[in-house]
C-alpha atoms as a PDB file:
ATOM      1  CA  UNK A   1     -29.668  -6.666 -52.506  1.00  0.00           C
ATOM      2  CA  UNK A   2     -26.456  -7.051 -54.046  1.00  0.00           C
ATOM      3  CA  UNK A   3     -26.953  -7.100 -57.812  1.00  0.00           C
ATOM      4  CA  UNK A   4     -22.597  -7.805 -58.368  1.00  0.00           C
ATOM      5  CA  UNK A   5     -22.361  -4.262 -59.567  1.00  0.00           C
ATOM      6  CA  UNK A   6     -19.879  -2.407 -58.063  1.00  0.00           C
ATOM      7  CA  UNK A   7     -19.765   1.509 -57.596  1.00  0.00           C
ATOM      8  CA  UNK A   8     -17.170   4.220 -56.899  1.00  0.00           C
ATOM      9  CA  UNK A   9     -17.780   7.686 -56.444  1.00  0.00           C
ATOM     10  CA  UNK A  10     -16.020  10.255 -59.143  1.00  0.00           C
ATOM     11  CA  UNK A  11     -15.776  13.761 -59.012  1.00  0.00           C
ATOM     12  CA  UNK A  12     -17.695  15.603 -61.847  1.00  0.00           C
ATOM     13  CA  UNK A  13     -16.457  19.510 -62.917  1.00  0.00           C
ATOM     14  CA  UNK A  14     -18.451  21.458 -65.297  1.00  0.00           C
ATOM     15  CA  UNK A  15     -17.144  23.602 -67.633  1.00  0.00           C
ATOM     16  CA  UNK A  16     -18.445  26.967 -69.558  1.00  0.00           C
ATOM     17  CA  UNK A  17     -22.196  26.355 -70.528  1.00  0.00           C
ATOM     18  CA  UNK A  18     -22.479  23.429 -68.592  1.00  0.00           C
ATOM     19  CA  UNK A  19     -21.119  25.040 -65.229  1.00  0.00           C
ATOM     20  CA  UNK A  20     -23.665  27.776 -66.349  1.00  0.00           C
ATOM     21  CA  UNK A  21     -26.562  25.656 -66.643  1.00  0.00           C
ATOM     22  CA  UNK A  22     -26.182  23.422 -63.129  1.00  0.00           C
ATOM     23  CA  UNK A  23     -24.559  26.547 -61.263  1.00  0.00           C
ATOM     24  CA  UNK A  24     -21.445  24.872 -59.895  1.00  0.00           C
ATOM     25  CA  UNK A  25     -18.314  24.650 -60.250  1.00  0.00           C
ATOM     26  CA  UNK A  26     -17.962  20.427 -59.216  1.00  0.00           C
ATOM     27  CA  UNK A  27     -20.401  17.510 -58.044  1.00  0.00           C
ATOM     28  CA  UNK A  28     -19.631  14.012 -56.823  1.00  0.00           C
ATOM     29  CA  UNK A  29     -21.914  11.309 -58.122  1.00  0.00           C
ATOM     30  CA  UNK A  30     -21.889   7.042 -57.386  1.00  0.00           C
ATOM     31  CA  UNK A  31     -21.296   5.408 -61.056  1.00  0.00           C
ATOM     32  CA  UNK A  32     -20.410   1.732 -61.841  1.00  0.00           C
ATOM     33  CA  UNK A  33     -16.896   1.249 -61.713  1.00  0.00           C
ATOM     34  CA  UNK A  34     -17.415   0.010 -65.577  1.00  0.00           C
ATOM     35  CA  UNK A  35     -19.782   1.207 -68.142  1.00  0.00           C
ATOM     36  CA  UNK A  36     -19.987   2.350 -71.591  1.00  0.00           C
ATOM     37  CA  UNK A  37     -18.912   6.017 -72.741  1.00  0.00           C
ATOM     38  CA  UNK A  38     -22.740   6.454 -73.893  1.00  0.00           C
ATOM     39  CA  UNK A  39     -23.740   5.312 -70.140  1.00  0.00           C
ATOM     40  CA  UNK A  40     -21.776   7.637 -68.352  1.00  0.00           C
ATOM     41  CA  UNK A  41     -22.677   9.949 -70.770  1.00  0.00           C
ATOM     42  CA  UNK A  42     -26.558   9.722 -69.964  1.00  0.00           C
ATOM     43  CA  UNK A  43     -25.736   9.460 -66.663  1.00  0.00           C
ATOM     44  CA  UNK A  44     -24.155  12.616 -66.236  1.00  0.00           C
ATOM     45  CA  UNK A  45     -26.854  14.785 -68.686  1.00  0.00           C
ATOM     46  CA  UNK A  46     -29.792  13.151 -66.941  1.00  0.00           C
ATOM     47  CA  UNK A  47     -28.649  13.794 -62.975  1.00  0.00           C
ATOM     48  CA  UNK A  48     -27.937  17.548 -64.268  1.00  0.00           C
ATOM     49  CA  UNK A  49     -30.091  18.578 -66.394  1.00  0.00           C
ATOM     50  CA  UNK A  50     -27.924  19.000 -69.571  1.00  0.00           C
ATOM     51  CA  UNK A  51     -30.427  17.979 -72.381  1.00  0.00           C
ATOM     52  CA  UNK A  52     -30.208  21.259 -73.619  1.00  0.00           C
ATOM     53  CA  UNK A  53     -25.916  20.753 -75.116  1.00  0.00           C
ATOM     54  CA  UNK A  54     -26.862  16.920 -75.334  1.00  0.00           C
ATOM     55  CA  UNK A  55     -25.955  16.846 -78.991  1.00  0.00           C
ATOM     56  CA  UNK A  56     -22.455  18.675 -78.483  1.00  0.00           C
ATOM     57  CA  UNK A  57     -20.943  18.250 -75.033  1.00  0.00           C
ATOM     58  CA  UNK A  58     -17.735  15.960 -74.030  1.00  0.00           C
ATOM     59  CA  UNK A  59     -16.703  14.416 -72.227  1.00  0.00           C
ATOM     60  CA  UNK A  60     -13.263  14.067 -70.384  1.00  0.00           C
ATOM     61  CA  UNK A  61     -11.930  11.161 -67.801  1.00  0.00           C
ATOM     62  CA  UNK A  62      -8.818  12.323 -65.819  1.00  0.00           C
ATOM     63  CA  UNK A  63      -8.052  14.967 -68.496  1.00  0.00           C
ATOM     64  CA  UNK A  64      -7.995  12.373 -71.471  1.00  0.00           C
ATOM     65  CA  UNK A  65     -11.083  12.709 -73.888  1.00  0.00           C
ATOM     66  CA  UNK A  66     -13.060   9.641 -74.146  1.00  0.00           C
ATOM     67  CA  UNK A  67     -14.208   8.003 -77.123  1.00  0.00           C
ATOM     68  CA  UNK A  68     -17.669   7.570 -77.950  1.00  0.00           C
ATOM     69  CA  UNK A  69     -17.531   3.637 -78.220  1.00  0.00           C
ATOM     70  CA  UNK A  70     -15.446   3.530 -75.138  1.00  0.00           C
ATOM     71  CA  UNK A  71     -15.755   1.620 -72.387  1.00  0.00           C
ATOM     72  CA  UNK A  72     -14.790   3.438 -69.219  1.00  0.00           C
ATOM     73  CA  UNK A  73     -12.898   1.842 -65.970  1.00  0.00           C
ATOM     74  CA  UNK A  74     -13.419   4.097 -62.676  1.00  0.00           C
ATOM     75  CA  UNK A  75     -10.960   3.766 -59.431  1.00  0.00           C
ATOM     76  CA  UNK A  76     -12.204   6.260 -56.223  1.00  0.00           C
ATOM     77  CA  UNK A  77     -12.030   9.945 -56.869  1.00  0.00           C
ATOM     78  CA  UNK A  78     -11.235   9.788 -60.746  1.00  0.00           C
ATOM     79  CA  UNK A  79     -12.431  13.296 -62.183  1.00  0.00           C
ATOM     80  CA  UNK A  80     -14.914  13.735 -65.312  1.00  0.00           C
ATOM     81  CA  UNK A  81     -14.540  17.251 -67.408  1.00  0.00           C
ATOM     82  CA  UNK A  82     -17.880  17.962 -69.002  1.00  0.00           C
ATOM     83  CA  UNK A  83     -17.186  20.370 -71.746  1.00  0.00           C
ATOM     84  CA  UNK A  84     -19.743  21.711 -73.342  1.00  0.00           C
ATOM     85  CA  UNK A  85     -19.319  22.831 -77.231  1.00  0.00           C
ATOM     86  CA  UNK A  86     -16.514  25.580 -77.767  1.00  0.00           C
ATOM     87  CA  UNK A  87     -16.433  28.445 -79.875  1.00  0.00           C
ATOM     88  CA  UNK A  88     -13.350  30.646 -81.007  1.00  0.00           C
ATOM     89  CA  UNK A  89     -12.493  32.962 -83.532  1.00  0.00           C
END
């Protein structure tokens, strides 16, 4: 069944609460080589579990921040940053 829709694998890393709340470090996941910033970003929360910093994570393609009305190209083995919300002093 070949629906035209063609996937590449990417490397995920999680970062402070979000590394925290999946215990590890990286993942790989399968993701269409083009979707929309909102997408991606459902894609990522709902395979890990990350409802909980829904409203405040981030996240980064190949250490560039990604706009929330972007649409976002993929090639094999491009990295996604999850960052969770950050806090200093």
């Amino acid at each position: 069944m070949d629906d035209g829709v063609v996937e590449t694998k990417v490397k995920i890393l999680f970062f402070a609460k979000a590394r925290e709340i999946t215990g590890r470090k990286e993942a790989y996941i399968t993701v269409p080589q083009k979707l929309s910033y909102t997408d991606l970003k459902n894609k990522v929360i709902g395979q890990f579990d990350l409802q909980v910093i829904r409203d405040t994570l981030i996240l980064a393609v190949n250490e560039a921040f990604v706009s929330s009305d972007a649409i976002v190209e993929f090639t094999e083995n491009d990295e996604i940053a999850v960052i969770p919300p950050l806090s200093g002093g």
